[in-house]
N, C-alpha and C. Protein backbone atom coordinates (compact mmCIF):
# COMPACT_ATOMS: atom_id res chain seq x y z
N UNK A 1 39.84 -54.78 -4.54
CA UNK A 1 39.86 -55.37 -5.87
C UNK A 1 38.94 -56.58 -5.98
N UNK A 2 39.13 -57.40 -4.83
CA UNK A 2 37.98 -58.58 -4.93
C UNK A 2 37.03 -58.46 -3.60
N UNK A 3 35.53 -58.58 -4.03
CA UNK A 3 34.61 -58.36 -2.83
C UNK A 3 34.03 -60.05 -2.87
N UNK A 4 33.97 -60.53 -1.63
CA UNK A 4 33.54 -61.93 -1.27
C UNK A 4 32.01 -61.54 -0.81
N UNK A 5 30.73 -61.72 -0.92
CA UNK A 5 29.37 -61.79 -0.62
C UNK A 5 28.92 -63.05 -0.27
N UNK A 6 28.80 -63.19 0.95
CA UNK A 6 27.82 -64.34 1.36
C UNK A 6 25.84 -63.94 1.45
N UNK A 7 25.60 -65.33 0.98
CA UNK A 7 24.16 -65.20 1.32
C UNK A 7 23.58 -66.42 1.89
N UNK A 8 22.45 -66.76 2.34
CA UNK A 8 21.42 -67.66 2.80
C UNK A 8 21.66 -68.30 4.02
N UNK A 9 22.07 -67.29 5.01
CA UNK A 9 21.71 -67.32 6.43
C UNK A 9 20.37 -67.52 7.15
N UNK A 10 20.29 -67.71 8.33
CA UNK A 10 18.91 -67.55 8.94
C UNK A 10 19.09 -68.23 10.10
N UNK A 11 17.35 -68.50 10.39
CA UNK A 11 16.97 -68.72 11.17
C UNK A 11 16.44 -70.30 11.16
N UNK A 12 16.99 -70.95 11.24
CA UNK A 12 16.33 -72.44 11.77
C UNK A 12 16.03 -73.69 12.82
N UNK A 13 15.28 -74.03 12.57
CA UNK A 13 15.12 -75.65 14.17
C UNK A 13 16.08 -76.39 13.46
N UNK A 14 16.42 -77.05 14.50
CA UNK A 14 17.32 -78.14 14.92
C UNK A 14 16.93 -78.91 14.13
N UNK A 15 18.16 -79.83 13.20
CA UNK A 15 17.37 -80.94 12.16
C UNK A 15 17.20 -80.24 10.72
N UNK A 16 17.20 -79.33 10.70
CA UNK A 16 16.99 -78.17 9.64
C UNK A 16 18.14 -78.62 8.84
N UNK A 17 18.02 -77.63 7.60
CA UNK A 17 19.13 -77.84 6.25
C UNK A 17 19.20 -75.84 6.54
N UNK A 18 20.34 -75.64 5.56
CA UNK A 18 20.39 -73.87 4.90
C UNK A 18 21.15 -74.45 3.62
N UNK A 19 21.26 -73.51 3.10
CA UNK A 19 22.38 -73.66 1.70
C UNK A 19 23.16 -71.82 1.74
N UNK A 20 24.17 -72.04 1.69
CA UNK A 20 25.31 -70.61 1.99
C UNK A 20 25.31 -70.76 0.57
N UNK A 21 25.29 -69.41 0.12
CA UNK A 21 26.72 -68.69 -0.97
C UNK A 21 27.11 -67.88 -0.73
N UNK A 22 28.40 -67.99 -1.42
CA UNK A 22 29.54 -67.22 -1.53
C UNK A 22 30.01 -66.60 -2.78
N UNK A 23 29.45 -65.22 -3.28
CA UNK A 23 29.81 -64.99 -4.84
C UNK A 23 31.56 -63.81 -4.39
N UNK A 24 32.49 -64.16 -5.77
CA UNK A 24 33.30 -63.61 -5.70
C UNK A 24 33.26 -62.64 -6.82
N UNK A 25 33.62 -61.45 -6.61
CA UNK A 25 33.47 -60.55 -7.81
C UNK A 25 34.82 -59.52 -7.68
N UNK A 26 34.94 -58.97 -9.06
CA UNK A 26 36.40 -58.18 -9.08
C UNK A 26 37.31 -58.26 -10.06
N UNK A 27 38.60 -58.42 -9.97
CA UNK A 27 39.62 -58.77 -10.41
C UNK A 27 40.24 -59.76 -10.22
N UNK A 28 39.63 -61.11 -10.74
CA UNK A 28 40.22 -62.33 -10.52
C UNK A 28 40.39 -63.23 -11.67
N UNK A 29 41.78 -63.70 -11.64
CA UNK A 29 42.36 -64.52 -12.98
C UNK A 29 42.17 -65.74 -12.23
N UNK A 30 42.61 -66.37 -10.93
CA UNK A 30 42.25 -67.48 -10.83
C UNK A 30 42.04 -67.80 -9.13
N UNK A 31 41.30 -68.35 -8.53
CA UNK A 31 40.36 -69.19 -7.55
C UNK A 31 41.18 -69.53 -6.87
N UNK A 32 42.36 -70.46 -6.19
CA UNK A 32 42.88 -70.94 -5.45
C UNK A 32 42.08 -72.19 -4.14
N UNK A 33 41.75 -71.45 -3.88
CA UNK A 33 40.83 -71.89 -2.46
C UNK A 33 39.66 -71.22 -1.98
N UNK A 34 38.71 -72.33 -2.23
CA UNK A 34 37.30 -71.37 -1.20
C UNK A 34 36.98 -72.08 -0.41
N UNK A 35 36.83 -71.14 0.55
CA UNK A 35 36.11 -72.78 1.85
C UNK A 35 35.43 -71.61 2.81
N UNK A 36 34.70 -71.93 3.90
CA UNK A 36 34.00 -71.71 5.07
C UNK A 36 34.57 -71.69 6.52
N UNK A 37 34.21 -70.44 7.43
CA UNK A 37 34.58 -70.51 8.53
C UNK A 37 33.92 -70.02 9.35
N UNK A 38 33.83 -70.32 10.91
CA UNK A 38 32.35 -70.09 11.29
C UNK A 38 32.92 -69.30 12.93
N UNK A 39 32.15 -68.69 13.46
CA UNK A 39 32.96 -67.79 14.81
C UNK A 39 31.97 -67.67 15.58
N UNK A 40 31.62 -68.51 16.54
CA UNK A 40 30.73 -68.58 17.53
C UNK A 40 30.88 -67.27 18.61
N UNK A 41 29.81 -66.42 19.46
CA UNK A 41 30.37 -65.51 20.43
C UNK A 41 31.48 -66.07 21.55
N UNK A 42 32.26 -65.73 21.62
CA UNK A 42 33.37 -65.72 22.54
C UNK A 42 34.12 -67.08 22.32
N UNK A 43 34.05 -67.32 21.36
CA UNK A 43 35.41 -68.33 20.09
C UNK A 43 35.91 -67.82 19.28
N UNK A 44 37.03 -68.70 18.93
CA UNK A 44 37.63 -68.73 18.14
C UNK A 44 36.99 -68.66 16.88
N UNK A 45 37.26 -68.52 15.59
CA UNK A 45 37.00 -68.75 13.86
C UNK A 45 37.59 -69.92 14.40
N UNK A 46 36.95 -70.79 13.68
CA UNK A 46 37.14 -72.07 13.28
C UNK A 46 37.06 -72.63 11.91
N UNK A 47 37.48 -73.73 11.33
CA UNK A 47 37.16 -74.16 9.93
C UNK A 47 36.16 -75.03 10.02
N UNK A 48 35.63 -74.38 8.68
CA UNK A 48 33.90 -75.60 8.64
C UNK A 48 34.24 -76.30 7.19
N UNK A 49 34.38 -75.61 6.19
CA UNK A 49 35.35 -76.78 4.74
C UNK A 49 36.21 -75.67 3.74
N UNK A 50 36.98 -76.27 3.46
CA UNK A 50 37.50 -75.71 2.58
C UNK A 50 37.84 -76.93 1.09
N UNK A 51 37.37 -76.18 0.24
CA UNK A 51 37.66 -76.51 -0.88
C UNK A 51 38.68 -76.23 -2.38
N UNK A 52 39.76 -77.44 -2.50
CA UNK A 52 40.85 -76.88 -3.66
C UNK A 52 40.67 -76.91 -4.75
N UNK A 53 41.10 -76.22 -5.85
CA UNK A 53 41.01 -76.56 -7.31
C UNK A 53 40.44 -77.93 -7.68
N UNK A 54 41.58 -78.13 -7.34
CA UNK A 54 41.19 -80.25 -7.44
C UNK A 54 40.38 -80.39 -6.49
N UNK A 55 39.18 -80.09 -6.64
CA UNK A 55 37.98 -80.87 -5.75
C UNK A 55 38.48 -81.50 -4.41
N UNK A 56 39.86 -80.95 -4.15
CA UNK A 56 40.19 -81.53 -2.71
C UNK A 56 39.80 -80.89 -1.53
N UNK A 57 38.87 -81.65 -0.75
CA UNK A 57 38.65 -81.17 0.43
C UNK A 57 38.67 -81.40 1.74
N UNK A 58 38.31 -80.48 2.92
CA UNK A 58 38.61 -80.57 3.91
C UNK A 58 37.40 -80.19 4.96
N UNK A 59 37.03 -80.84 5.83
CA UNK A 59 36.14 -80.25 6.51
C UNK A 59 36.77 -80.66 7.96
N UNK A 60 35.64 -79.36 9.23
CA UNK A 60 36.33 -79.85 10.60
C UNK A 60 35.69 -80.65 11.22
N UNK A 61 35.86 -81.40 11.62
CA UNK A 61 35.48 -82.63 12.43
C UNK A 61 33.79 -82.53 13.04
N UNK A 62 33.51 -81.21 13.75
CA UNK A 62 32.02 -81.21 13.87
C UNK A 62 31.31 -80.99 12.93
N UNK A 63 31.57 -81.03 11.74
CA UNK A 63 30.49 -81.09 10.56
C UNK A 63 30.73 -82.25 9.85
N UNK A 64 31.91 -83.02 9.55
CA UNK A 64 32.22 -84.21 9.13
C UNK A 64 30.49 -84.95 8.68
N UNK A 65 30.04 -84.92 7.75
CA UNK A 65 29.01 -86.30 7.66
C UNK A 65 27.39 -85.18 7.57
N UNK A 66 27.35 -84.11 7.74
CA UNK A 66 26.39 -82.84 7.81
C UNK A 66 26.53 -82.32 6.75
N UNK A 67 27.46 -81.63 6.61
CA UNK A 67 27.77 -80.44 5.69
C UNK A 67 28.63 -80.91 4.49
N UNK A 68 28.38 -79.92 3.49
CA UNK A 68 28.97 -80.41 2.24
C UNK A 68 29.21 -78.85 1.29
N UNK A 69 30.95 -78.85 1.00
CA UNK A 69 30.77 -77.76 0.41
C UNK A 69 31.02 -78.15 -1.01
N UNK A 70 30.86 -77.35 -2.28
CA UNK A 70 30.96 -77.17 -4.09
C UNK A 70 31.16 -76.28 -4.19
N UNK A 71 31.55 -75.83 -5.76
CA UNK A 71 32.30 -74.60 -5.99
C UNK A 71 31.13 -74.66 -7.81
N UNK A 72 30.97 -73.43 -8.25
CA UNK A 72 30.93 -73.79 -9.56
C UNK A 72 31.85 -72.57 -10.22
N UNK A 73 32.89 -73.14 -10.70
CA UNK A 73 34.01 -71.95 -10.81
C UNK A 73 33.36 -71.03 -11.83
N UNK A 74 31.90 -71.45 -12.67
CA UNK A 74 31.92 -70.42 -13.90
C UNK A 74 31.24 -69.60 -13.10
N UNK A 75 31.04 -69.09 -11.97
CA UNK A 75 30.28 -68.16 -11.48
C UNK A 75 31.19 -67.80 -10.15
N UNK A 76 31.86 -68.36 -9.95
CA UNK A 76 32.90 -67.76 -9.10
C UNK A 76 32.22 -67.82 -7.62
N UNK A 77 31.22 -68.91 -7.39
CA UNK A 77 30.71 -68.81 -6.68
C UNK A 77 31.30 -70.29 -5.34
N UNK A 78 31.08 -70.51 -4.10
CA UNK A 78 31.42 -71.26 -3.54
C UNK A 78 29.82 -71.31 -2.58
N UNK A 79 29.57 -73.13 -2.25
CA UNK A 79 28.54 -73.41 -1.76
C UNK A 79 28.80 -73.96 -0.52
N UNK A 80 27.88 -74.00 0.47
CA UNK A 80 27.91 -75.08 1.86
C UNK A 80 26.44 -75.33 2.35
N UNK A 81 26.83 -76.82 1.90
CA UNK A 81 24.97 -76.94 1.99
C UNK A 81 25.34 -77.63 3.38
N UNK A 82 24.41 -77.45 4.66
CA UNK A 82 24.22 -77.82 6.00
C UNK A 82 22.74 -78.35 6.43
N UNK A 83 23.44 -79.61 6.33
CA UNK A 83 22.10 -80.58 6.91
C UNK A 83 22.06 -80.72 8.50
N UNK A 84 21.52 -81.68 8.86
CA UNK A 84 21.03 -81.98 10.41
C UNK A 84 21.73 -80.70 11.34
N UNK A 85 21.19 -79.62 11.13
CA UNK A 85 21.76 -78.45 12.10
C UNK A 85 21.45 -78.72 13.25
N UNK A 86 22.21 -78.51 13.79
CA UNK A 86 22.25 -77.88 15.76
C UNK A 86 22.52 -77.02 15.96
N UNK A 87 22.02 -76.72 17.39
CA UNK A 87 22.00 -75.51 18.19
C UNK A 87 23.85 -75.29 18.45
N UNK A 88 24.83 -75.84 18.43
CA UNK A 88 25.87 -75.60 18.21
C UNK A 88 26.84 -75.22 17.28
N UNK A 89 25.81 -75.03 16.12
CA UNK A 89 26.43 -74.88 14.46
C UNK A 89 25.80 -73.11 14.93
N UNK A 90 25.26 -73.10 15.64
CA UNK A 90 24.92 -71.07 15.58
C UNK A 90 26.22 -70.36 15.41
N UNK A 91 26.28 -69.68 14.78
CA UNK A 91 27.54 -68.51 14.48
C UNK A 91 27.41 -67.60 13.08
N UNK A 92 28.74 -67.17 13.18
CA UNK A 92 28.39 -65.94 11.92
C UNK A 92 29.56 -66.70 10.89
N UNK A 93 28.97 -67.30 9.72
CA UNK A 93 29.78 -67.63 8.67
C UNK A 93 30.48 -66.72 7.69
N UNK A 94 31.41 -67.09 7.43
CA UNK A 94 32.62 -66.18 7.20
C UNK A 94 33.29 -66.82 5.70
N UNK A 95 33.15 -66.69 4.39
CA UNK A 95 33.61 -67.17 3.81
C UNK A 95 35.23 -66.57 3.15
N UNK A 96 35.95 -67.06 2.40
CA UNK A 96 37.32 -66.71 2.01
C UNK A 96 37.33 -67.29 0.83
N UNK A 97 38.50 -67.15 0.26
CA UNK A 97 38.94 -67.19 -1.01
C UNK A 97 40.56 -66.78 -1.12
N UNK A 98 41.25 -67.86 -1.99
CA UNK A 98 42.82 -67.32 -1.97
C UNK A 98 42.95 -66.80 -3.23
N UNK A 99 43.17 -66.07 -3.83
CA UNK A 99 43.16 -65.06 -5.54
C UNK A 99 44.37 -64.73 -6.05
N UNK A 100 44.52 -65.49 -6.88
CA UNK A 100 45.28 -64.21 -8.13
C UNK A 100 44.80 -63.51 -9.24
N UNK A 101 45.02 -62.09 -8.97
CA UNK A 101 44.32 -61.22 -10.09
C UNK A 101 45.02 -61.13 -11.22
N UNK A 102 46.42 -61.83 -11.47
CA UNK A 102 46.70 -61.84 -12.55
C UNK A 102 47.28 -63.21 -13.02
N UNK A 103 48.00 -63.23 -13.79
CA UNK A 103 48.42 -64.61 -14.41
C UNK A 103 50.09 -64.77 -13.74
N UNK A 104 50.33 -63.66 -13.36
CA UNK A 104 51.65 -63.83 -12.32
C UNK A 104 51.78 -62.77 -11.50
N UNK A 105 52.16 -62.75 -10.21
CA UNK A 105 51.99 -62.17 -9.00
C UNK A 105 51.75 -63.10 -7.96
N UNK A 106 51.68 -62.25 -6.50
CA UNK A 106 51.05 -63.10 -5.68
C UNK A 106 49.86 -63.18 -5.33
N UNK A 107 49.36 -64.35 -4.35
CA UNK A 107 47.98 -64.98 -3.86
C UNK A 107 47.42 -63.83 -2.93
N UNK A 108 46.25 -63.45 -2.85
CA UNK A 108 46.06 -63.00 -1.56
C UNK A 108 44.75 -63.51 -1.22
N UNK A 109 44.43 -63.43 -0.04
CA UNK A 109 43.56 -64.41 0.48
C UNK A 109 42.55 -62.94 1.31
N UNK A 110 40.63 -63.33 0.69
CA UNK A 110 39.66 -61.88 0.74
C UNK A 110 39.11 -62.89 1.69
N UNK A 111 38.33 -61.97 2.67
CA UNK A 111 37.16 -62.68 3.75
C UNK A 111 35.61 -61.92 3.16
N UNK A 112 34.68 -62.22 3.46
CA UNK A 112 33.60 -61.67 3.27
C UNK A 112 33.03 -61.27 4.46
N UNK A 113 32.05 -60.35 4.32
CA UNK A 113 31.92 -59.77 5.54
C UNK A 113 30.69 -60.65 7.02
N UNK A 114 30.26 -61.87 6.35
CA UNK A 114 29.37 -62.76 7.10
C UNK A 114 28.24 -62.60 7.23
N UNK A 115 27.93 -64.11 7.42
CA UNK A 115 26.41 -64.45 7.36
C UNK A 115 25.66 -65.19 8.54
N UNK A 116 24.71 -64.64 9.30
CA UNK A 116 24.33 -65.26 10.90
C UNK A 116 23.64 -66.77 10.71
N UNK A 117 24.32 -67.54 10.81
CA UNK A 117 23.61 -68.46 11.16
C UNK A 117 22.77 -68.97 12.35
N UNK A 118 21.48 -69.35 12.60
CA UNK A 118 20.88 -69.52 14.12
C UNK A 118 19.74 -70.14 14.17
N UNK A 119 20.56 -71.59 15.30
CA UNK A 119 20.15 -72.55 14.96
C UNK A 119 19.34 -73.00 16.44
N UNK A 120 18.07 -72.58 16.27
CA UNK A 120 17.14 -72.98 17.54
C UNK A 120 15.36 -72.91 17.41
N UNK A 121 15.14 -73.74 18.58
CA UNK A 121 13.74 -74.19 18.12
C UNK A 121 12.94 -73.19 18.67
């Protein structure tokens, strides 16, 4: 019912910027939560930000002061702009979303299928 699409992965040096999106499309009455998560080979998913209705957010500690995520709800879209990259930010970004497709029911929470990030000189 809801498909999550990430885009603007790649390839960059160290010091580099990217800008992610995340478009949501489907059956959705309302947004809940969008945020970012990132899965290095042979790690864990980890959290990189998540963002609430109320502009409340959260990011994990190794991006703290780098990265910055926005939402522009009229497009249903969610952003993560990533400055001063490192070779330790390499992984496959993973975005989410918590949804309700109607005006009452429950939340369910879509992943998208990911975007490679890779970060070397």
């Amino acid at each position: 019912q809801v498909q999550l699409v990430e885009s603007g992965g790649g390839l960059v040096q160290p010091g580099g910027s990217l800008r992610l999106s995340c478009l949501a499309s489907g059956t959705i009455f309302r947004i809940n939560v969008m945020g970012w998560y990132r899965q290095a080979p042979e790690k864990q998913r980890e959290l990189v930000a998540v963002l609430q209705n109320g502009n409340n957010t959260n990011y994990g500690d190794s991006v703290k002061g780098r990265f910055t995520i926005s939402r522009d709800n009229t497009k249903n879209t969610v952003y993560l702009q990533m400055n001063s990259l490192k070779p330790e930010d390499t992984a496959v970004y993973y975005c989410n979303a918590d949804i309700n497709h109607h005006i009452t029911g429950p939340t369910f929470r879509y992943w998208g299928q990911g975007t490679q990030v890779t970060v070397s000189s």
